[in-house]
Protein backbone atom coordinates (compact mmCIF):
# COMPACT_ATOMS: atom_id res chain seq x y z
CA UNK A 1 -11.61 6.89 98.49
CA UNK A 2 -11.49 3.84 96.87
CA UNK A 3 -15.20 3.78 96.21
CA UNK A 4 -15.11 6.98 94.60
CA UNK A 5 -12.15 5.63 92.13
CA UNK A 6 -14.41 3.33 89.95
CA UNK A 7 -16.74 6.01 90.05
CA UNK A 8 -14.66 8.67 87.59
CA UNK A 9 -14.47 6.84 84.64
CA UNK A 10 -18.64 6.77 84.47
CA UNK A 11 -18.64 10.04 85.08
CA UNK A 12 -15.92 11.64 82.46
CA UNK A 13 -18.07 9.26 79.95
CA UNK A 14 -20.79 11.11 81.01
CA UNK A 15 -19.79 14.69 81.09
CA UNK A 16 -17.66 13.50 77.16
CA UNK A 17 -20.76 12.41 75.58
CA UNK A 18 -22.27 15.46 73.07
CA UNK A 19 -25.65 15.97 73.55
CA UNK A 20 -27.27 14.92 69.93
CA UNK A 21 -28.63 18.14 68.66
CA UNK A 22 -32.48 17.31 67.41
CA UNK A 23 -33.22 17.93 63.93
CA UNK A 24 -34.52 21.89 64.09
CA UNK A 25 -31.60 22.33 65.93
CA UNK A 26 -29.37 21.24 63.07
CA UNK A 27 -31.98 22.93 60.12
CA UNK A 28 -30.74 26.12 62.09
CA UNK A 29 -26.98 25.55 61.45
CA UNK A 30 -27.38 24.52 58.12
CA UNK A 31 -29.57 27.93 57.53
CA UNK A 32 -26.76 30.08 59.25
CA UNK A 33 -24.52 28.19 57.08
CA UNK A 34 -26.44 29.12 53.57
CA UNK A 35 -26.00 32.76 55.21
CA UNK A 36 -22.42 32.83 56.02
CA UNK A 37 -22.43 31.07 52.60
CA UNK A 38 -24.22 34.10 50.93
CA UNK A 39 -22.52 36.95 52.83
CA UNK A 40 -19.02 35.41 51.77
CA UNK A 41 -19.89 35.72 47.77
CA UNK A 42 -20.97 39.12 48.45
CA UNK A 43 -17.53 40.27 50.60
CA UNK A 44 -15.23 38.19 49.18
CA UNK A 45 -16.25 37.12 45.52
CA UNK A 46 -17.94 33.46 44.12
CA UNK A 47 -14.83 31.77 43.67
CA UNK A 48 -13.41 32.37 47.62
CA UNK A 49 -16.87 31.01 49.01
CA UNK A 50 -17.57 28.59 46.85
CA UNK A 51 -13.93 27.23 47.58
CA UNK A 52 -14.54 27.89 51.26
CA UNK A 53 -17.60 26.03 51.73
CA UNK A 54 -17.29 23.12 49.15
CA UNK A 55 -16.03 19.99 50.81
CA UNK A 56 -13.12 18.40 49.25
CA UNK A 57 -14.78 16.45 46.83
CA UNK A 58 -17.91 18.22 46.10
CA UNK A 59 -18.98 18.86 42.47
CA UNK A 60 -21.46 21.69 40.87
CA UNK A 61 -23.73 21.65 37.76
CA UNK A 62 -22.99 24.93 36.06
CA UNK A 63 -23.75 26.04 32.01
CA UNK A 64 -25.37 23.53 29.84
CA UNK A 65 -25.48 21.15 32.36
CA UNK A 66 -21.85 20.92 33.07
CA UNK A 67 -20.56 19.07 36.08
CA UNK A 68 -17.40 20.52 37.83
CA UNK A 69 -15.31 18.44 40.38
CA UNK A 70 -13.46 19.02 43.66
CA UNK A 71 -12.80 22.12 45.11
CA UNK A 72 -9.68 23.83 43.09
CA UNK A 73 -12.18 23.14 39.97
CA UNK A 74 -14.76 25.08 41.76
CA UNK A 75 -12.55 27.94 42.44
CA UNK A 76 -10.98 28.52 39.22
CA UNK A 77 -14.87 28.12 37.47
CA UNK A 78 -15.76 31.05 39.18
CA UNK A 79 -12.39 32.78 38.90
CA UNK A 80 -12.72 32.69 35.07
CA UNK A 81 -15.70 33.94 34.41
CA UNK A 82 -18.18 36.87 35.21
CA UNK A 83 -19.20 36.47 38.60
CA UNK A 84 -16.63 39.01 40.16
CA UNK A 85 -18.61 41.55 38.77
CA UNK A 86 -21.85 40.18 40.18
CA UNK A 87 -24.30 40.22 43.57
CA UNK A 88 -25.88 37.03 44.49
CA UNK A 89 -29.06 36.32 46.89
CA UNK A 90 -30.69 33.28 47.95
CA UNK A 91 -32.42 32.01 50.66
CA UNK A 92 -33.40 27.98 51.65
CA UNK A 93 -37.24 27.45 51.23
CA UNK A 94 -36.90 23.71 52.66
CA UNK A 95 -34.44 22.70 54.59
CA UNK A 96 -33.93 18.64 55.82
CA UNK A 97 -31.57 16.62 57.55
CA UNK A 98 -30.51 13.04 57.73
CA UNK A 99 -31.86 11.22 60.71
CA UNK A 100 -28.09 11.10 61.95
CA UNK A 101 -27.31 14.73 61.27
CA UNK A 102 -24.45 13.67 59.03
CA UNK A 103 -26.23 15.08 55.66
CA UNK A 104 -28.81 17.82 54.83
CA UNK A 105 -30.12 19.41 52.24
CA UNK A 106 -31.88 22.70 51.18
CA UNK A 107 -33.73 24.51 48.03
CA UNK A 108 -34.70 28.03 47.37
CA UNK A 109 -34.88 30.91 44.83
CA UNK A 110 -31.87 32.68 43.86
CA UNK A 111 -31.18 36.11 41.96
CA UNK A 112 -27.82 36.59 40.55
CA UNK A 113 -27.41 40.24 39.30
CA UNK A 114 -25.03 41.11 36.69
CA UNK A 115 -23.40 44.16 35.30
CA UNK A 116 -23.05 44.06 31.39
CA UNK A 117 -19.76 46.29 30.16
CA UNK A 118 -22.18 49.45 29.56
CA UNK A 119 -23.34 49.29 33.26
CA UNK A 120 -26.63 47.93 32.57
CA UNK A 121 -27.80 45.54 35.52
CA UNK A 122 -28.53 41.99 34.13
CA UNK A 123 -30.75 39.54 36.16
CA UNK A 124 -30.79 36.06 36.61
CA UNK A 125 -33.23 33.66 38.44
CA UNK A 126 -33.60 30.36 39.91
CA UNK A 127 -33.82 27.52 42.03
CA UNK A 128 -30.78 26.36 43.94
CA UNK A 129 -30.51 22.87 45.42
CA UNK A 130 -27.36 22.25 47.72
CA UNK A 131 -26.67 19.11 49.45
CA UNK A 132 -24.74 19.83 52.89
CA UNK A 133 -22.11 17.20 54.84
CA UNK A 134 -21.08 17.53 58.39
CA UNK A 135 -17.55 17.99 58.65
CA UNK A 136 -15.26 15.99 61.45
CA UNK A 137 -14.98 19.50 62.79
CA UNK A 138 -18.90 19.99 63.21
CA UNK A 139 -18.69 22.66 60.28
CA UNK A 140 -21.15 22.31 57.03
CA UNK A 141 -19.90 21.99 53.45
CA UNK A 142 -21.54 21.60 50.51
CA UNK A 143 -21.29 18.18 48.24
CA UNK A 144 -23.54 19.34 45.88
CA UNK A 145 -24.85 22.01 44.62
C-alpha cells in the first residue's frame, strides 16, 4: 500500500493534463465557430451575435473606415442601423492558428443582402477578415474583425 501512495499523484497529473489539440484540429473549431457565428445573425439579428461572439474588448472597422470598441459598442452599432432587416453569408477561405492555439485568424467572401423600404433586395459584397482568441473557457471570440 504504501508503494502505491507516491504513485497517485503521477498519475492524477497524468490523467489532468489536456491533450494539446494539433493545429487542423483547432482550424475545425474556429470554422464551426464562423458557423455558429453566421447562423446566430441569421436567427437572432447582427447586433445579438456580434455581441455574443466579440470578446470583451474586441473592436470592428465598419463605414468609412470607422473603428468601434468593446462589446456594448458593437451591439448598439448594429442595433441602430439597417442590419435587422438584412441576411448575411460568409464562409472562411483561409483559416490559421497561432502555434499555441491561443489566436487564429480567418478570411473569406461575404454577401450581405438588404431590403430597401419598397422591398427591393439590395446586395453587398466582400472580404471579411476576423481575428479569433481562445477564451479561458476553451470558447472562440472574435478581437477583430
Amino acid at each position: 500500500m504504501k508503494a502505491i501512495i507516491p504513485i497517485i499523484p503521477i498519475i492524477l497529473l497524468i490523467t489532468a493534463c489536456e491533450h494539446p489539440k494539433s493545429k487542423e484540429e483547432i482550424k475545425k473549431e474556429i470554422f464551426q465557430t464562423e458557423k455558429d457565428f453566421e447562423r446566430m445573425v441569421l436567427e437572432r439579428g447582427a447586433a445579438d451575435a456580434f455581441y455574443n461572439f466579440a470578446d470583451e474588448n474586441a473592436v470592428i472597422k465598419r463605414d468609412n473606415d470607422s473603428l468601434i470598441f468593446g462589446k456594448e459598442s458593437i451591439k448598439n452599432y448594429y442595433k441602430n442601423n439597417d442590419s435587422k432587416n438584412a441576411t448575411v453569408n460568409w464562409t472562411p477561405d483561409f483559416i490559421d492558428v497561432s502555434e499555441d492555439g491561443s489566436l487564429g485568424y480567418t478570411y473569406g467572401k461575404y454577401v450581405w443582402k438588404i431590403k430597401d423600404d419598397l422591398g427591393k433586395t439590395i446586395e453587398y459584397k466582400g472580404i471579411f477578415h476576423t481575428v479569433w482568441k481562445r477564451q479561458p473557457d476553451k470558447s472562440w471570440k472574435y478581437v477583430w474583425d
